[in-house]
C-alpha atoms as a PDB file:
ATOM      1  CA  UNK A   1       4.415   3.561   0.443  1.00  0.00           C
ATOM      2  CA  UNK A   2       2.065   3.436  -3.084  1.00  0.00           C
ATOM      3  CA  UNK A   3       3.006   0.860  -5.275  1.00  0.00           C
ATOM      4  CA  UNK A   4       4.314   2.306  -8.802  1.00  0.00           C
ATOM      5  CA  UNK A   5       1.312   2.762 -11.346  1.00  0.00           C
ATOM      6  CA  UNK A   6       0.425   0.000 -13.418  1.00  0.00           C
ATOM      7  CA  UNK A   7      -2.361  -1.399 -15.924  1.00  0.00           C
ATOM      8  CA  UNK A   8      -5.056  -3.793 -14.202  1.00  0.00           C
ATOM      9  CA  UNK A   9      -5.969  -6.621 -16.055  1.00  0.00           C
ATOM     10  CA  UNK A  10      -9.249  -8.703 -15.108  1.00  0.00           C
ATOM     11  CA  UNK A  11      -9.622 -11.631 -17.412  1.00  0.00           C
ATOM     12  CA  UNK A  12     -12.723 -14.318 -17.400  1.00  0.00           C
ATOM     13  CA  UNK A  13     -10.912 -16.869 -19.221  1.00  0.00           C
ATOM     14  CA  UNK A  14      -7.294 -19.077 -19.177  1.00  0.00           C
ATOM     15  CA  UNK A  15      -6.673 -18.237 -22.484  1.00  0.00           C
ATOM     16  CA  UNK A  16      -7.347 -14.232 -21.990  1.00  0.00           C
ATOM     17  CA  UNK A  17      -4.575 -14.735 -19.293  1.00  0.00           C
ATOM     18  CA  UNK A  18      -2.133 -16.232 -21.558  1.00  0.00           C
ATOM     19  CA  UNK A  19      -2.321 -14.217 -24.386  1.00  0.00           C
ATOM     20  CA  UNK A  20      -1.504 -11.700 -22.077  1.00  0.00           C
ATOM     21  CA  UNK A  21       1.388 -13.251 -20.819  1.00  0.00           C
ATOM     22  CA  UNK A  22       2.727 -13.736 -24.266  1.00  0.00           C
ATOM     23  CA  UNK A  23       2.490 -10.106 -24.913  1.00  0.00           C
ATOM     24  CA  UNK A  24       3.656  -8.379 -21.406  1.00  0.00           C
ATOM     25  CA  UNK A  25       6.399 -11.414 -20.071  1.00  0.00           C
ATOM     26  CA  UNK A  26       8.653 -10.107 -18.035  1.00  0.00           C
ATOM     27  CA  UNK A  27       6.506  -7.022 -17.210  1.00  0.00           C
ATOM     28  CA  UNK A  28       3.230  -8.748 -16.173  1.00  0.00           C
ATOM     29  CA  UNK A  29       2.789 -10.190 -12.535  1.00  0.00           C
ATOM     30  CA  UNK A  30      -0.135 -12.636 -11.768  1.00  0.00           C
ATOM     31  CA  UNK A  31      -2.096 -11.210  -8.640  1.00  0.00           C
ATOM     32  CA  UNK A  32      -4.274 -14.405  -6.959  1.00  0.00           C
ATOM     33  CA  UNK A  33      -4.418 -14.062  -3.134  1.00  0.00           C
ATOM     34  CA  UNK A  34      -2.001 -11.321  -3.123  1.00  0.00           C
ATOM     35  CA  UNK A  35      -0.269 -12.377   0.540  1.00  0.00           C
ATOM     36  CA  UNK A  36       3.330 -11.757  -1.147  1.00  0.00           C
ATOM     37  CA  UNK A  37       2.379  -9.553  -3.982  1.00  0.00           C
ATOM     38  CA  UNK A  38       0.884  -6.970  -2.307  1.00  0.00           C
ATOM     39  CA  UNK A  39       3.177  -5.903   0.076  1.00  0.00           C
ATOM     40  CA  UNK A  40       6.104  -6.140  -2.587  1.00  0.00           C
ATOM     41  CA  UNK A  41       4.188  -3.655  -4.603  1.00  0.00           C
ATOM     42  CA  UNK A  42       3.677  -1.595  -1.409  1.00  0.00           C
ATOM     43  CA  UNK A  43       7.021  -1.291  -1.001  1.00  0.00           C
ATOM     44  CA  UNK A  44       7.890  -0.794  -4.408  1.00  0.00           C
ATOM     45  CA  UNK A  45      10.004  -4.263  -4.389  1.00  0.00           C
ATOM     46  CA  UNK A  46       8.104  -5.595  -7.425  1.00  0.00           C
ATOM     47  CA  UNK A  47       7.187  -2.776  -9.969  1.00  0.00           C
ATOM     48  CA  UNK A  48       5.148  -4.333 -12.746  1.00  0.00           C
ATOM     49  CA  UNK A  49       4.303  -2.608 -15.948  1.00  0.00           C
ATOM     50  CA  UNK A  50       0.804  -4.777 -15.866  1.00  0.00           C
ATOM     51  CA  UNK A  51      -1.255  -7.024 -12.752  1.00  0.00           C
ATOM     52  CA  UNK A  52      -3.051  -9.700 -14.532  1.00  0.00           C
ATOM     53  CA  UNK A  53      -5.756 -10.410 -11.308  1.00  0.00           C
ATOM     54  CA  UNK A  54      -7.150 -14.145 -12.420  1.00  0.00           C
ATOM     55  CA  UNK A  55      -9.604 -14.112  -9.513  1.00  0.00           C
ATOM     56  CA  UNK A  56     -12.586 -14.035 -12.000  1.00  0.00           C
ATOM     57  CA  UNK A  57     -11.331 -16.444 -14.503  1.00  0.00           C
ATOM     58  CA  UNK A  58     -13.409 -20.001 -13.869  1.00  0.00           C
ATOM     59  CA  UNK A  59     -12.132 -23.541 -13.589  1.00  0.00           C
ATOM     60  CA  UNK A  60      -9.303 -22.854 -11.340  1.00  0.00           C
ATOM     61  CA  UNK A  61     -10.878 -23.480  -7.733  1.00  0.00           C
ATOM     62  CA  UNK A  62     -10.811 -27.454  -8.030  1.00  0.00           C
ATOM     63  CA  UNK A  63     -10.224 -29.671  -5.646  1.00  0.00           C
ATOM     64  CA  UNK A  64      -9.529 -33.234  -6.371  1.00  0.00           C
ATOM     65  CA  UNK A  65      -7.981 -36.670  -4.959  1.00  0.00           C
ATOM     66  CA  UNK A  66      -8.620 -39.977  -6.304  1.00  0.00           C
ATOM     67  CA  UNK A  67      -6.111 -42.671  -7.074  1.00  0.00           C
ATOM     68  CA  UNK A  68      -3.874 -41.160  -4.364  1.00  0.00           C
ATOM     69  CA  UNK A  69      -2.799 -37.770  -6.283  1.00  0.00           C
ATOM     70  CA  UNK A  70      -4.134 -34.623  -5.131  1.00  0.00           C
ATOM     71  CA  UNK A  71      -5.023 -32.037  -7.445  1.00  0.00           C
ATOM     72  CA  UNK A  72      -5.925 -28.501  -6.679  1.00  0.00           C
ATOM     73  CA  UNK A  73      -6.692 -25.636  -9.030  1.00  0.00           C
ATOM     74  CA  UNK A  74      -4.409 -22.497  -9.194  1.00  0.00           C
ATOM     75  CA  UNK A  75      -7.017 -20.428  -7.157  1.00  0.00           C
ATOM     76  CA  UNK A  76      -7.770 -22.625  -4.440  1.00  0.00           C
ATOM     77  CA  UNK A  77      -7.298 -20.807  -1.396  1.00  0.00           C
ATOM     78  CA  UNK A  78      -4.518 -22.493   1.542  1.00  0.00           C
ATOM     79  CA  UNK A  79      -7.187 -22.496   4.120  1.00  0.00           C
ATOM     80  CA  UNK A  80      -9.511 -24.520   1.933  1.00  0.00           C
ATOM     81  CA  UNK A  81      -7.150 -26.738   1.600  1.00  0.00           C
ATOM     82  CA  UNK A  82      -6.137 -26.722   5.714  1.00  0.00           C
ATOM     83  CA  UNK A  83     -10.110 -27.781   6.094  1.00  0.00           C
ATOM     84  CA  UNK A  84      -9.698 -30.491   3.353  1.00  0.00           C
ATOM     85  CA  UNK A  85      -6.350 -31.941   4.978  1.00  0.00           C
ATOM     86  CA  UNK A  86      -7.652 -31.791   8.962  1.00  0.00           C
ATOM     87  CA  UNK A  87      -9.214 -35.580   7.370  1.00  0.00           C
ATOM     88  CA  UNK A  88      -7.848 -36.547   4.766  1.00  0.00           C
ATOM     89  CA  UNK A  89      -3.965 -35.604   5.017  1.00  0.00           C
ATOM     90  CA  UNK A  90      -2.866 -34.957   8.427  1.00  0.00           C
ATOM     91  CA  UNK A  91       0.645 -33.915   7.261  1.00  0.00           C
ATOM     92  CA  UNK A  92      -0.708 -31.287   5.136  1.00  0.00           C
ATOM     93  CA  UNK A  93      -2.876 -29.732   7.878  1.00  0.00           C
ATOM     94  CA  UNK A  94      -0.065 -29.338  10.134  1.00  0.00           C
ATOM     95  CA  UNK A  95       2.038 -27.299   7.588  1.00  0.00           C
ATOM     96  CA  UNK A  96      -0.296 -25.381   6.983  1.00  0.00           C
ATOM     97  CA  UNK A  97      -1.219 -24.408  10.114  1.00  0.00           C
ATOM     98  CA  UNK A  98       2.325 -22.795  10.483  1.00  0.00           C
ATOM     99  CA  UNK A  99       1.675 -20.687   7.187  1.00  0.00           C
ATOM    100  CA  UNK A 100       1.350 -17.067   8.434  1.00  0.00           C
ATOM    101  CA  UNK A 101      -2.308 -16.864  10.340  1.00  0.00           C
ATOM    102  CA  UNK A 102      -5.737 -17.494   9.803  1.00  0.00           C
ATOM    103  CA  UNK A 103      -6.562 -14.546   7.410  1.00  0.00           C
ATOM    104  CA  UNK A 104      -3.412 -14.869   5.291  1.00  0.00           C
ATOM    105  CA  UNK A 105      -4.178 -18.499   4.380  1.00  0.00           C
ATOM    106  CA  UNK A 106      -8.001 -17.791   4.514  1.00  0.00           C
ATOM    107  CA  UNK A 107      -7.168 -15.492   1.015  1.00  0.00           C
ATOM    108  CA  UNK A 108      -3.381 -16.732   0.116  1.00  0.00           C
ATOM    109  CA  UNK A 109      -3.276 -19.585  -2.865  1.00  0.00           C
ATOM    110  CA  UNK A 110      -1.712 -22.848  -2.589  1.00  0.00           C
ATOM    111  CA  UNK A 111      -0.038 -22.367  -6.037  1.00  0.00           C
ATOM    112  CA  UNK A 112       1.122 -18.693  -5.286  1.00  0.00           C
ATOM    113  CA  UNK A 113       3.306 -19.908  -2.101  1.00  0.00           C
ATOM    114  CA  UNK A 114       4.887 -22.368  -4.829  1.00  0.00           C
ATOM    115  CA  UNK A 115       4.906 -19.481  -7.321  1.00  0.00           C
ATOM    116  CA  UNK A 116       6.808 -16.986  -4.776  1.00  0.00           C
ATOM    117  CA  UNK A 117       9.575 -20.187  -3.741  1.00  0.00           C
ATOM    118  CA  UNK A 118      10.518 -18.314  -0.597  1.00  0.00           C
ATOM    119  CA  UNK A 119      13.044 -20.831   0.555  1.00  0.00           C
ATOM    120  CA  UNK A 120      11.453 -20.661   4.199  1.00  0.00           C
ATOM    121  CA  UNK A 121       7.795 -21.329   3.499  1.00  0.00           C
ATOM    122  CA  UNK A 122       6.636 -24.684   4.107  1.00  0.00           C
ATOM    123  CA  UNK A 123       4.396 -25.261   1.161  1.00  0.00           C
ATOM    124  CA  UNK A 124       7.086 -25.628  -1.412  1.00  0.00           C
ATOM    125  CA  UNK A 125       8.882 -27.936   0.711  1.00  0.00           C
ATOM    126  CA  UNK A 126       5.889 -29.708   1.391  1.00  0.00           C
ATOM    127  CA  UNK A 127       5.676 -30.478  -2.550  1.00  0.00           C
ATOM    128  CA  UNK A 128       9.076 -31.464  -2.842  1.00  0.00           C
ATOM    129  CA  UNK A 129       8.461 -33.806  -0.356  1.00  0.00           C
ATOM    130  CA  UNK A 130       5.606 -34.974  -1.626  1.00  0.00           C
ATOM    131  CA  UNK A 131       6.403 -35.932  -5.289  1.00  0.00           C
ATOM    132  CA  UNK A 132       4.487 -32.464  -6.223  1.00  0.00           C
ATOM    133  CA  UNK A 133       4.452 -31.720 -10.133  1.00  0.00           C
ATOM    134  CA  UNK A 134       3.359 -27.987 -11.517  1.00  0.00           C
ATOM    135  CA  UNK A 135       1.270 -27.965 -14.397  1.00  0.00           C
ATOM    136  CA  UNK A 136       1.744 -24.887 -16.535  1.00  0.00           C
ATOM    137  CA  UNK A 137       0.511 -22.832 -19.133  1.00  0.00           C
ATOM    138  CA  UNK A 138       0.781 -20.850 -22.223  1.00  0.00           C
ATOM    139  CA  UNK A 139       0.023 -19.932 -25.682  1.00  0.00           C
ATOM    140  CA  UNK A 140       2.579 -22.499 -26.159  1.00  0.00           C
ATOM    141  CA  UNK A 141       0.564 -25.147 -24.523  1.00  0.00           C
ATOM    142  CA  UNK A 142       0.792 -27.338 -21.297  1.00  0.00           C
ATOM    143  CA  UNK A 143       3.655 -28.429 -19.739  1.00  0.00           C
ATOM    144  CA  UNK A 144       4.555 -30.245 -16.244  1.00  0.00           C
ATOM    145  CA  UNK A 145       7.360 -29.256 -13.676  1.00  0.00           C
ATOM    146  CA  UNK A 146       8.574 -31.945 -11.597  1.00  0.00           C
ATOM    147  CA  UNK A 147       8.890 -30.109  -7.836  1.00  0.00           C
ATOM    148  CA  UNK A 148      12.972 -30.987  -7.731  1.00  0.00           C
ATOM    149  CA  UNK A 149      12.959 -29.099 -11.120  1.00  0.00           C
ATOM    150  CA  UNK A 150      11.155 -25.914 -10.189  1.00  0.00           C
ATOM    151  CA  UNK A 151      12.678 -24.045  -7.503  1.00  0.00           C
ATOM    152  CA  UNK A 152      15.666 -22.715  -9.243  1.00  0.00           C
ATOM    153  CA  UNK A 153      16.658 -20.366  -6.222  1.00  0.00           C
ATOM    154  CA  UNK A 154      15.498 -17.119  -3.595  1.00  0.00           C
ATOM    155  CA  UNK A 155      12.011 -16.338  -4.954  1.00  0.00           C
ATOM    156  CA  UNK A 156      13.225 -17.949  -8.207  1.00  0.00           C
ATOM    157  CA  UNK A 157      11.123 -20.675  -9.739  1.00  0.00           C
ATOM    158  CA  UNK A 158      11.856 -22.190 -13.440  1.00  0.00           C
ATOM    159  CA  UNK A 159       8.435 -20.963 -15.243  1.00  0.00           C
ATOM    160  CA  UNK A 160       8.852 -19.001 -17.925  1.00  0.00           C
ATOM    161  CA  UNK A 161       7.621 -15.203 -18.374  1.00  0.00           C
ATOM    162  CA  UNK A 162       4.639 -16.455 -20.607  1.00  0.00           C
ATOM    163  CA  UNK A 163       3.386 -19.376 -18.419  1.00  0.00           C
ATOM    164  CA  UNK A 164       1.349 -19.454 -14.999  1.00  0.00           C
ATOM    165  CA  UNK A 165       0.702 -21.966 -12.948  1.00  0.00           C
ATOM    166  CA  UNK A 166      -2.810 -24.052 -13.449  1.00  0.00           C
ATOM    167  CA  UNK A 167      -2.692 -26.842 -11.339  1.00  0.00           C
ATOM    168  CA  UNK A 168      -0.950 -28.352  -8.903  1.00  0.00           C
ATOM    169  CA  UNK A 169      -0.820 -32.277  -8.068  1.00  0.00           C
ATOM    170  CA  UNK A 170       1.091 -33.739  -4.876  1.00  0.00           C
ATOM    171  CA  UNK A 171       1.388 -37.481  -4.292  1.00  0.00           C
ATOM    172  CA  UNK A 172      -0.041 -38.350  -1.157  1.00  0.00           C
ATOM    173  CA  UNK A 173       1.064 -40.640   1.793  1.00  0.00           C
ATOM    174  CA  UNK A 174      -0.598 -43.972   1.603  1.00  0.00           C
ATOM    175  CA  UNK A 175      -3.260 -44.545   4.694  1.00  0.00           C
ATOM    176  CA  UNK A 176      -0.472 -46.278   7.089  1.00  0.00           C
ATOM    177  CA  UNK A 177       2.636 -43.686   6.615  1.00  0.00           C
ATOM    178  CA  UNK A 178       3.832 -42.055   9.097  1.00  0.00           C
ATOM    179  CA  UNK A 179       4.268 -38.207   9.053  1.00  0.00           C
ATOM    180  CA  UNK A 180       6.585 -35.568  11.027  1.00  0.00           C
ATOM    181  CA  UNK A 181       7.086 -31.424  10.907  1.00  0.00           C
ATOM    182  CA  UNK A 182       8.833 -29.418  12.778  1.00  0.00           C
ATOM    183  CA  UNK A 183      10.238 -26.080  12.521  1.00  0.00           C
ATOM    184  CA  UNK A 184      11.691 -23.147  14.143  1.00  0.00           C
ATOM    185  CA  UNK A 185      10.389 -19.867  13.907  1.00  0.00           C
ATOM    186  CA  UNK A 186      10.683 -16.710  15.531  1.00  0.00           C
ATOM    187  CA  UNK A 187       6.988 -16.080  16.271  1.00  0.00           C
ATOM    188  CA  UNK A 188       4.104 -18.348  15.313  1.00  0.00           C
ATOM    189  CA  UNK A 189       3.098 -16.806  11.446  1.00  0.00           C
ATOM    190  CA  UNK A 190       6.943 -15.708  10.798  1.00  0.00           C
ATOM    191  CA  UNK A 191       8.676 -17.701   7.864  1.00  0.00           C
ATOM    192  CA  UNK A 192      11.088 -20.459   9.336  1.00  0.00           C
ATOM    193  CA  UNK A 193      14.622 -20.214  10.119  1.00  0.00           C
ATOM    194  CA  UNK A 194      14.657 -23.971   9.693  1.00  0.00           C
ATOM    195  CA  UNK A 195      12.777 -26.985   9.127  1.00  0.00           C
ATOM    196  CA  UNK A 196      12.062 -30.399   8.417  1.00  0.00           C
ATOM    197  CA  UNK A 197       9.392 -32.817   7.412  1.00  0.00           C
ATOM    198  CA  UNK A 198       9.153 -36.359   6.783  1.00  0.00           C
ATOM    199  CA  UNK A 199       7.240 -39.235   5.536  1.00  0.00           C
ATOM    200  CA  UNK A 200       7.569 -43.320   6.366  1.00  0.00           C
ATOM    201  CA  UNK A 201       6.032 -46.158   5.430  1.00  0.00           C
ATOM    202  CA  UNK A 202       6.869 -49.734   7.335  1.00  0.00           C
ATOM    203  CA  UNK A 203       6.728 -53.271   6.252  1.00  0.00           C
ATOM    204  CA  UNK A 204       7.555 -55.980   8.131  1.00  0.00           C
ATOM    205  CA  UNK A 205       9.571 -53.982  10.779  1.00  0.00           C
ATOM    206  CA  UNK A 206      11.464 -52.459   8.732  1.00  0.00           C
ATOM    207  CA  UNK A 207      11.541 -48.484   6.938  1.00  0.00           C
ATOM    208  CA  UNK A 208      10.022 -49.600   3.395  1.00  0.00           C
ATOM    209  CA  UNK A 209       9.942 -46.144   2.148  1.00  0.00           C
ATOM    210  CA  UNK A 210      11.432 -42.674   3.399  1.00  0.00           C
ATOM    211  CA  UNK A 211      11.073 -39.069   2.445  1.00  0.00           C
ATOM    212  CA  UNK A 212      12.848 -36.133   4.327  1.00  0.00           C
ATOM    213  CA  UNK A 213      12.463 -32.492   3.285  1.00  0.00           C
ATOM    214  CA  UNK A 214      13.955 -29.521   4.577  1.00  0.00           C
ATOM    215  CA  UNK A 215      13.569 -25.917   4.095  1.00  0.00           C
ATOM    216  CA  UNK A 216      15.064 -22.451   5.453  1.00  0.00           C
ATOM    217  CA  UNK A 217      18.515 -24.133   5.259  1.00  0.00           C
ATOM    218  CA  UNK A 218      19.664 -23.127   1.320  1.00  0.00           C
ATOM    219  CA  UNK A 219      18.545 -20.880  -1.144  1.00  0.00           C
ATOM    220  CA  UNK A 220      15.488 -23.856  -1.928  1.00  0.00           C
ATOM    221  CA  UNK A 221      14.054 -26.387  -0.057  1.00  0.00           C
ATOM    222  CA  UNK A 222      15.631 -29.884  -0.723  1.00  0.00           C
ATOM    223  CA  UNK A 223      15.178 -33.714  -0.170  1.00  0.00           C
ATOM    224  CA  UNK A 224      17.979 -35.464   1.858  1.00  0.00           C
ATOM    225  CA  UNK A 225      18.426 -38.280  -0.440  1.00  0.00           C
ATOM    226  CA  UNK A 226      21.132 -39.661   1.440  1.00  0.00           C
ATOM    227  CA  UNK A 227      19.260 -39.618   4.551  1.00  0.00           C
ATOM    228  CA  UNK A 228      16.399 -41.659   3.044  1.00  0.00           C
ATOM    229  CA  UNK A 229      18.745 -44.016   1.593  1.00  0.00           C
ATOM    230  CA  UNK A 230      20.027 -44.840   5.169  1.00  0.00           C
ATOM    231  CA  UNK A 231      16.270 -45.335   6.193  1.00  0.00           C
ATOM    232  CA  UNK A 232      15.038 -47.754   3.415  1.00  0.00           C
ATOM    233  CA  UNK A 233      15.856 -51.272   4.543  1.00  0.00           C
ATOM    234  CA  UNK A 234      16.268 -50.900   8.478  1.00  0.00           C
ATOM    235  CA  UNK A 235      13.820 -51.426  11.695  1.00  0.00           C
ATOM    236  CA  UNK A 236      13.265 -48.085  12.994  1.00  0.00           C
ATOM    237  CA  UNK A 237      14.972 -46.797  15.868  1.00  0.00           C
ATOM    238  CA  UNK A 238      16.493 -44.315  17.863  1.00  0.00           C
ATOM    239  CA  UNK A 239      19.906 -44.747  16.645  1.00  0.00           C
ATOM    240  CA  UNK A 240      19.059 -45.061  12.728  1.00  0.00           C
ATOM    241  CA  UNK A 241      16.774 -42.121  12.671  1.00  0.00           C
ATOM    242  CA  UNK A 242      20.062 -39.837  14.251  1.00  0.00           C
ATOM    243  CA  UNK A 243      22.011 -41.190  11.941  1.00  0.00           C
ATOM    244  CA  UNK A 244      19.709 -40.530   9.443  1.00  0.00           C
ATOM    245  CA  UNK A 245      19.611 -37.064  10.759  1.00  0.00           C
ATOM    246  CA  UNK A 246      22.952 -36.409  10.203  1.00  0.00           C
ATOM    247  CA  UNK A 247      23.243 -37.602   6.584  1.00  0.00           C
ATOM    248  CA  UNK A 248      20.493 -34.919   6.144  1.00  0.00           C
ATOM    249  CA  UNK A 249      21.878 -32.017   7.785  1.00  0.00           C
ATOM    250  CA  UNK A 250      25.380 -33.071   6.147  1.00  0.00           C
ATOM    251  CA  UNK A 251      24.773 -32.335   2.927  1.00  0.00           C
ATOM    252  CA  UNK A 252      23.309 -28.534   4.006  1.00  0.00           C
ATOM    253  CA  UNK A 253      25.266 -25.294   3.967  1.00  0.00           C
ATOM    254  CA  UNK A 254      23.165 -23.407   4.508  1.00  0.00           C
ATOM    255  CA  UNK A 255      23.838 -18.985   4.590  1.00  0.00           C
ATOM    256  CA  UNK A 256      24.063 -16.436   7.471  1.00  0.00           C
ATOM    257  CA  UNK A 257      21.537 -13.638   7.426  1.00  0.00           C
ATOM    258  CA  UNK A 258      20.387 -11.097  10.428  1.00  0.00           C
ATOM    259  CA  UNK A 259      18.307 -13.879  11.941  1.00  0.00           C
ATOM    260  CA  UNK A 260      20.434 -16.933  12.288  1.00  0.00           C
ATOM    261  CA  UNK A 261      24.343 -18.348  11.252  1.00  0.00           C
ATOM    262  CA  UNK A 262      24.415 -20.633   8.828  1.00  0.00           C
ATOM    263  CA  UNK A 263      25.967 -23.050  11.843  1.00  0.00           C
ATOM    264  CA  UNK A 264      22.538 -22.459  13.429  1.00  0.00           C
ATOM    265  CA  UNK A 265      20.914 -23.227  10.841  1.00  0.00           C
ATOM    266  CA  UNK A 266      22.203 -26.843  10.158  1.00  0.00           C
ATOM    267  CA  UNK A 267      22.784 -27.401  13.912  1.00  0.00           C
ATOM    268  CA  UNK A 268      19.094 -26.791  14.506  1.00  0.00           C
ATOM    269  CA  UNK A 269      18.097 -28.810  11.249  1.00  0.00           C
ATOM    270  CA  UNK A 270      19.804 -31.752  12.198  1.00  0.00           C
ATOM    271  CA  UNK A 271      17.761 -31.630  15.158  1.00  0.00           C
ATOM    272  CA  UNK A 272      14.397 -30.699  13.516  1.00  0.00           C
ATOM    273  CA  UNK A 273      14.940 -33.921  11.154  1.00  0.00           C
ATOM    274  CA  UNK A 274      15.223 -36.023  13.699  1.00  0.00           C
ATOM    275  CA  UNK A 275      12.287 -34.992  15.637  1.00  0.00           C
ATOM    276  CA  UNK A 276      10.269 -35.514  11.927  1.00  0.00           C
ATOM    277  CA  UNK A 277      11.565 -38.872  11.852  1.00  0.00           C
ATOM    278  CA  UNK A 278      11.127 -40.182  15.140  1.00  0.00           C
ATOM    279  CA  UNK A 279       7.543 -38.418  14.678  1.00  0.00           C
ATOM    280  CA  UNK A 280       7.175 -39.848  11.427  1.00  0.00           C
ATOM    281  CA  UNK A 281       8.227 -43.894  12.854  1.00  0.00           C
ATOM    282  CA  UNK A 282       6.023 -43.270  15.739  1.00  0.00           C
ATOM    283  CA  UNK A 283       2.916 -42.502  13.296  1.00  0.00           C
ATOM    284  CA  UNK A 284       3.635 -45.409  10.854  1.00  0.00           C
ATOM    285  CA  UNK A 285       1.479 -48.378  10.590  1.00  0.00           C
ATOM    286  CA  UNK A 286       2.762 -51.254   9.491  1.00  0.00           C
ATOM    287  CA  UNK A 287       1.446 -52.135   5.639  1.00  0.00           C
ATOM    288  CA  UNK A 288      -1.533 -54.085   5.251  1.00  0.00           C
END
């Protein structure tokens, strides 16, 4: 299929972009790498009265970490940021290996995964787990979206018609944490049925810090907060990180679609947490 006819937009500057947003809202759609826009316009799933390509418009390819917050520009690309990770973040670089293939992260964005909130990609729950906040803008001003406050639902993010995404900033793992993901998905590139991904730091034998995140389970990815409660406080081992596992995949329930049961799903996230974990305590260096 065509997509339906719309106006083209191709701005040089933020501001031309949100002045257009304040006139079109609803009706506008930002086109950046295009990976999920595209093919919804294909298929006639998304039928904008106006694209608003900010490709062109400067400042928005940074990439930045210092003082242990990474910050990345609205344009930079997911493969850029796979290179930048291989180094620097090892738990970024192996989510985003499992983000479609080579090409689609070689042109996809980092903020449009976030933008598009598919509840199975890994790169929003990947922010969530890392402390990730979304600045955005409009001819309002700035503003700042924690990550537990902007994934309102299914391809549903709390933004509002008249703002677009800038910048994104994630909190990364101190030197000696300890990282896990896992997930299941049908084929290598295919969105996940399920999965999980965690981060632990250790002190003095004991879990000083826990984060769990899982995704393809709910209609958003979410943080086990009970499960990293359990953590906090105890020497790692087989029997707390199952337990810990459980708290997790408790608190899911999750739907049934064409490719798994909701009991799938939570069986097989239970499972995928504690595989993170285990990973995660197996990776962890005890503080300095």
């Amino acid at each position: 299929m065509k997509p339906a006819p719309f106006e083209y937009v191709d701005p040089r500057s933020i501001d031309e972009v949100v002045e257009r947003l304040a006139r079109t809202g609803d009706e506008a759609k930002i086109l950046a790498g295009g990976q999920s826009l595209m093919p919804m316009l294909a298929l006639r799933l998304a039928r904008p009265a106006v694209v608003i390509d900010i490709n062109r418009v400067a400042g928005l390819d940074g990439l930045d970490s210092s003082d242990g917050v990474l910050k990345l520009g609205a344009l930079v690309r997911q493969r850029t940021l796979e290179r930048w990770a291989r180094a620097q973040a090892p738990l970024i670089a192996a989510a985003l290996r499992l983000v479609g293939h080579v090409p689609i992260r070689t042109r996809g964005t980092v903020a449009g995964s976030l933008g598009h909130a598919d509840p199975a990609a890994e790169l929003p729950a990947l922010f969530l787990l890392l402390d990730g906040v979304a600045v955005v803008k409009s001819q309002r001003g700035e503003r700042a979206i924690d990550a537990r406050d902007l994934f309102a639902g299914p391809l549903t993010t709390t933004l509002r018609s008249d703002e677009i995404i800038v910048e994104t900033r994630w909190t990364l793992p101190p030197a000696h944490a300890g990282w896990g993901f896992h997930e299941v998905a049908r084929r290598h590139g295919d969105f996940a049925l399920v999965g999980a991904a965690a981060a632990v730091t250790i002190a003095r034998g004991r879990i000083d810090t826990a984060r769990v995140a899982l995704f393809g389970a709910g209609p958003t990815p979410v943080r086990a907060a009970a499960a990293e409660s359990a953590l906090v406080g105890s020497a790692p081992g087989a029997s707390v990180v199952a337990g810990a596992a459980r708290a997790a995949a408790s608190a899911l329930d999750p739907d049934s679609d064409l490719h798994a049961t909701g009991h799938y799903r939570k069986r097989v996230a239970r499972t995928l947490a504690e595989r993170a974990l285990m990973d995660a305590c197996a990776r962890a260096k005890g503080a300095p």
